[in-house]
C-alpha atoms as a PDB file:
ATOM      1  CA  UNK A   1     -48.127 -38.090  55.980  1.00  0.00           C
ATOM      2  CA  UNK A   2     -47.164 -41.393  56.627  1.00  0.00           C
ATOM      3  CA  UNK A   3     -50.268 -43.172  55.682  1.00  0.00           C
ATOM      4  CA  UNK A   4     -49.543 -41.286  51.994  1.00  0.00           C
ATOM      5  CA  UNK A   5     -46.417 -42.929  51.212  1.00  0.00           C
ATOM      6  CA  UNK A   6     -45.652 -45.635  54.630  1.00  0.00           C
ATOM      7  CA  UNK A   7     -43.315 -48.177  52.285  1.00  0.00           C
ATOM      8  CA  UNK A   8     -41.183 -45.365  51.545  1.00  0.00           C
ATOM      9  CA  UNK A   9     -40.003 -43.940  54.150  1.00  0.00           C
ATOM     10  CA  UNK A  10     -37.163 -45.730  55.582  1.00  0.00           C
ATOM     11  CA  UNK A  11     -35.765 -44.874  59.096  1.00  0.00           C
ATOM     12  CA  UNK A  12     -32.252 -46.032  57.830  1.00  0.00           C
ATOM     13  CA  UNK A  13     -32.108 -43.396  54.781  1.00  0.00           C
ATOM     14  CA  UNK A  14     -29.119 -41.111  54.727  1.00  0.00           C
ATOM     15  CA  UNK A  15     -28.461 -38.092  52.985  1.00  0.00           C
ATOM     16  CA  UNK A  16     -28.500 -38.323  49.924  1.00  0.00           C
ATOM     17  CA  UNK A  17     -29.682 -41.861  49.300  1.00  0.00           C
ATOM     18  CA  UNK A  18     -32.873 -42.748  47.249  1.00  0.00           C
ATOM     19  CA  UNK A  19     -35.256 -40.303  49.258  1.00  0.00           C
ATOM     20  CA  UNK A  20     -39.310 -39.710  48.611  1.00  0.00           C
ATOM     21  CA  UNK A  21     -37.773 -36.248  46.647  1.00  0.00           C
ATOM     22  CA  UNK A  22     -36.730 -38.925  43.829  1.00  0.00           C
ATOM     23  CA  UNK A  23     -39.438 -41.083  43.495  1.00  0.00           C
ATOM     24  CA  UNK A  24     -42.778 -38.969  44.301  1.00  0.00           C
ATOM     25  CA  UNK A  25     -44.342 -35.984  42.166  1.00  0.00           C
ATOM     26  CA  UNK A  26     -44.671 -32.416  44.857  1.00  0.00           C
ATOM     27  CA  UNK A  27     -48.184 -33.061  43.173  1.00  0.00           C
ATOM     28  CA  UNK A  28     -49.192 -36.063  43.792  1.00  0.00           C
ATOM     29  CA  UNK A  29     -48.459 -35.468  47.415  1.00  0.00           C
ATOM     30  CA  UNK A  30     -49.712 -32.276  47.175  1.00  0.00           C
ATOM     31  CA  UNK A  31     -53.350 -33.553  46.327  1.00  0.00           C
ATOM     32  CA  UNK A  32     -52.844 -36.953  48.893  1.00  0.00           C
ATOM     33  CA  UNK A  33     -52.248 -34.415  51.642  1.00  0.00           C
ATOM     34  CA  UNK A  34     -55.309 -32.539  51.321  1.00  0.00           C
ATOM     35  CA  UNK A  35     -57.256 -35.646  50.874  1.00  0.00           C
ATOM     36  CA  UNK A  36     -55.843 -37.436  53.572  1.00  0.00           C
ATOM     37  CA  UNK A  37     -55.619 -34.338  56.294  1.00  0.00           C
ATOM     38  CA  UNK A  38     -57.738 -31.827  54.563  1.00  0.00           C
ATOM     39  CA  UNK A  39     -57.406 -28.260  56.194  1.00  0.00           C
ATOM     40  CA  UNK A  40     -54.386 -29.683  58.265  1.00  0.00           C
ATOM     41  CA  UNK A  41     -52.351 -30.613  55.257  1.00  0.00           C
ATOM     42  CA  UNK A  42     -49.619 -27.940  54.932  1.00  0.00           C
ATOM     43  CA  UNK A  43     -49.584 -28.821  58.803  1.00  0.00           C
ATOM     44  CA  UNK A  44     -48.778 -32.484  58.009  1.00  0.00           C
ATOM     45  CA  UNK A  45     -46.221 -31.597  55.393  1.00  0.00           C
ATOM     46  CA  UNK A  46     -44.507 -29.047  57.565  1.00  0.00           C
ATOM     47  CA  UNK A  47     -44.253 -32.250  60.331  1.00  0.00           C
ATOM     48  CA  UNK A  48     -42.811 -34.621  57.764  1.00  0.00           C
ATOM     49  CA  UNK A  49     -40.386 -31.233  56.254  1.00  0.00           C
ATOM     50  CA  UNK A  50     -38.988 -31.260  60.307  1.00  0.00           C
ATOM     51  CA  UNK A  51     -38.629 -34.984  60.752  1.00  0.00           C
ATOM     52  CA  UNK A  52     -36.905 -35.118  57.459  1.00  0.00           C
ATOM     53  CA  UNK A  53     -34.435 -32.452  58.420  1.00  0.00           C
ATOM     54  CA  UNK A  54     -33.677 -33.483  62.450  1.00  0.00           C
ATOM     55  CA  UNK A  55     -33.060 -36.616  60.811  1.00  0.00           C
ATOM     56  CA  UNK A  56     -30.321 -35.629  58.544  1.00  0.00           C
ATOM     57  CA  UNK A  57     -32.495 -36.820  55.699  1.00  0.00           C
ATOM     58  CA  UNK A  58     -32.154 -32.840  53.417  1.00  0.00           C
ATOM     59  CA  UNK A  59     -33.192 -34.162  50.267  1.00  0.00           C
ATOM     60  CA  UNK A  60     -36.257 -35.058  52.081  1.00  0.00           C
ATOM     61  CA  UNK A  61     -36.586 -31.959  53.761  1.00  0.00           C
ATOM     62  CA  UNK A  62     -36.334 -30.155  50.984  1.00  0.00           C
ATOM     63  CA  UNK A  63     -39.234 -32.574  49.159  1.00  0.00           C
ATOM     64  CA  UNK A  64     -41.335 -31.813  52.372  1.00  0.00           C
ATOM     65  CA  UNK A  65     -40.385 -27.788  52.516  1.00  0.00           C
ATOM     66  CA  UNK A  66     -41.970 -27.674  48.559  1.00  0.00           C
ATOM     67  CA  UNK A  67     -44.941 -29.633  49.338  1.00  0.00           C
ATOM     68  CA  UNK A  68     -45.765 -27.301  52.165  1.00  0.00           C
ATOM     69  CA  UNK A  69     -45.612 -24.258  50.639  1.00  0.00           C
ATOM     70  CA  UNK A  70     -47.456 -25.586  47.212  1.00  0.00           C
ATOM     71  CA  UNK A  71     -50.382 -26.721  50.033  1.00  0.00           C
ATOM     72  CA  UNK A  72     -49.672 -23.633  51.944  1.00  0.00           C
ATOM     73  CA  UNK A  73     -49.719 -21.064  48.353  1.00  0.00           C
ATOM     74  CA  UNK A  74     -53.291 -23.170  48.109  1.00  0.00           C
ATOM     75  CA  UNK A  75     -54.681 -21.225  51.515  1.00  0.00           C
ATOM     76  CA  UNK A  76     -54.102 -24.605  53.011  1.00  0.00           C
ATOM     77  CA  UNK A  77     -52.293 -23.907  56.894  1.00  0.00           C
END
């Protein structure tokens, strides 16, 4: 997922700080996925979902955790 959104994603982002969950639409990123990793997008989503969360970064996690199941409600896995 990081060649959808690479200038947003900072490595320094805490918890709670200005996170992709605040400044991307679940759709948008929904429809980049599947055009960017086609039948591996809910795969890709559920990557960025666990580096968001072993990173401390839950806001993101939960951002990821939506976008997954939207791609995964899709048939997308």
């Amino acid at each position: 997922m990081s060649k959808i959104v690479p200038h947003l994603i900072s490595t320094q982002q805490r918890p709670g700080s200005n996170g992709l969950w605040r400044v991307l639409d679940h759709d948008e990123v929904v429809n980049a996925a599947i055009s960017t990793y086609g039948s591996e997008a809910a795969t890709a989503a559920a990557y960025c979902a666990l580096d968001a969360w072993t990173d401390g970064r839950h806001h993101d996690y939960g951002f990821w955790f939506e976008v997954f199941l939207r791609l995964r409600k899709r048939g997308l896995m």
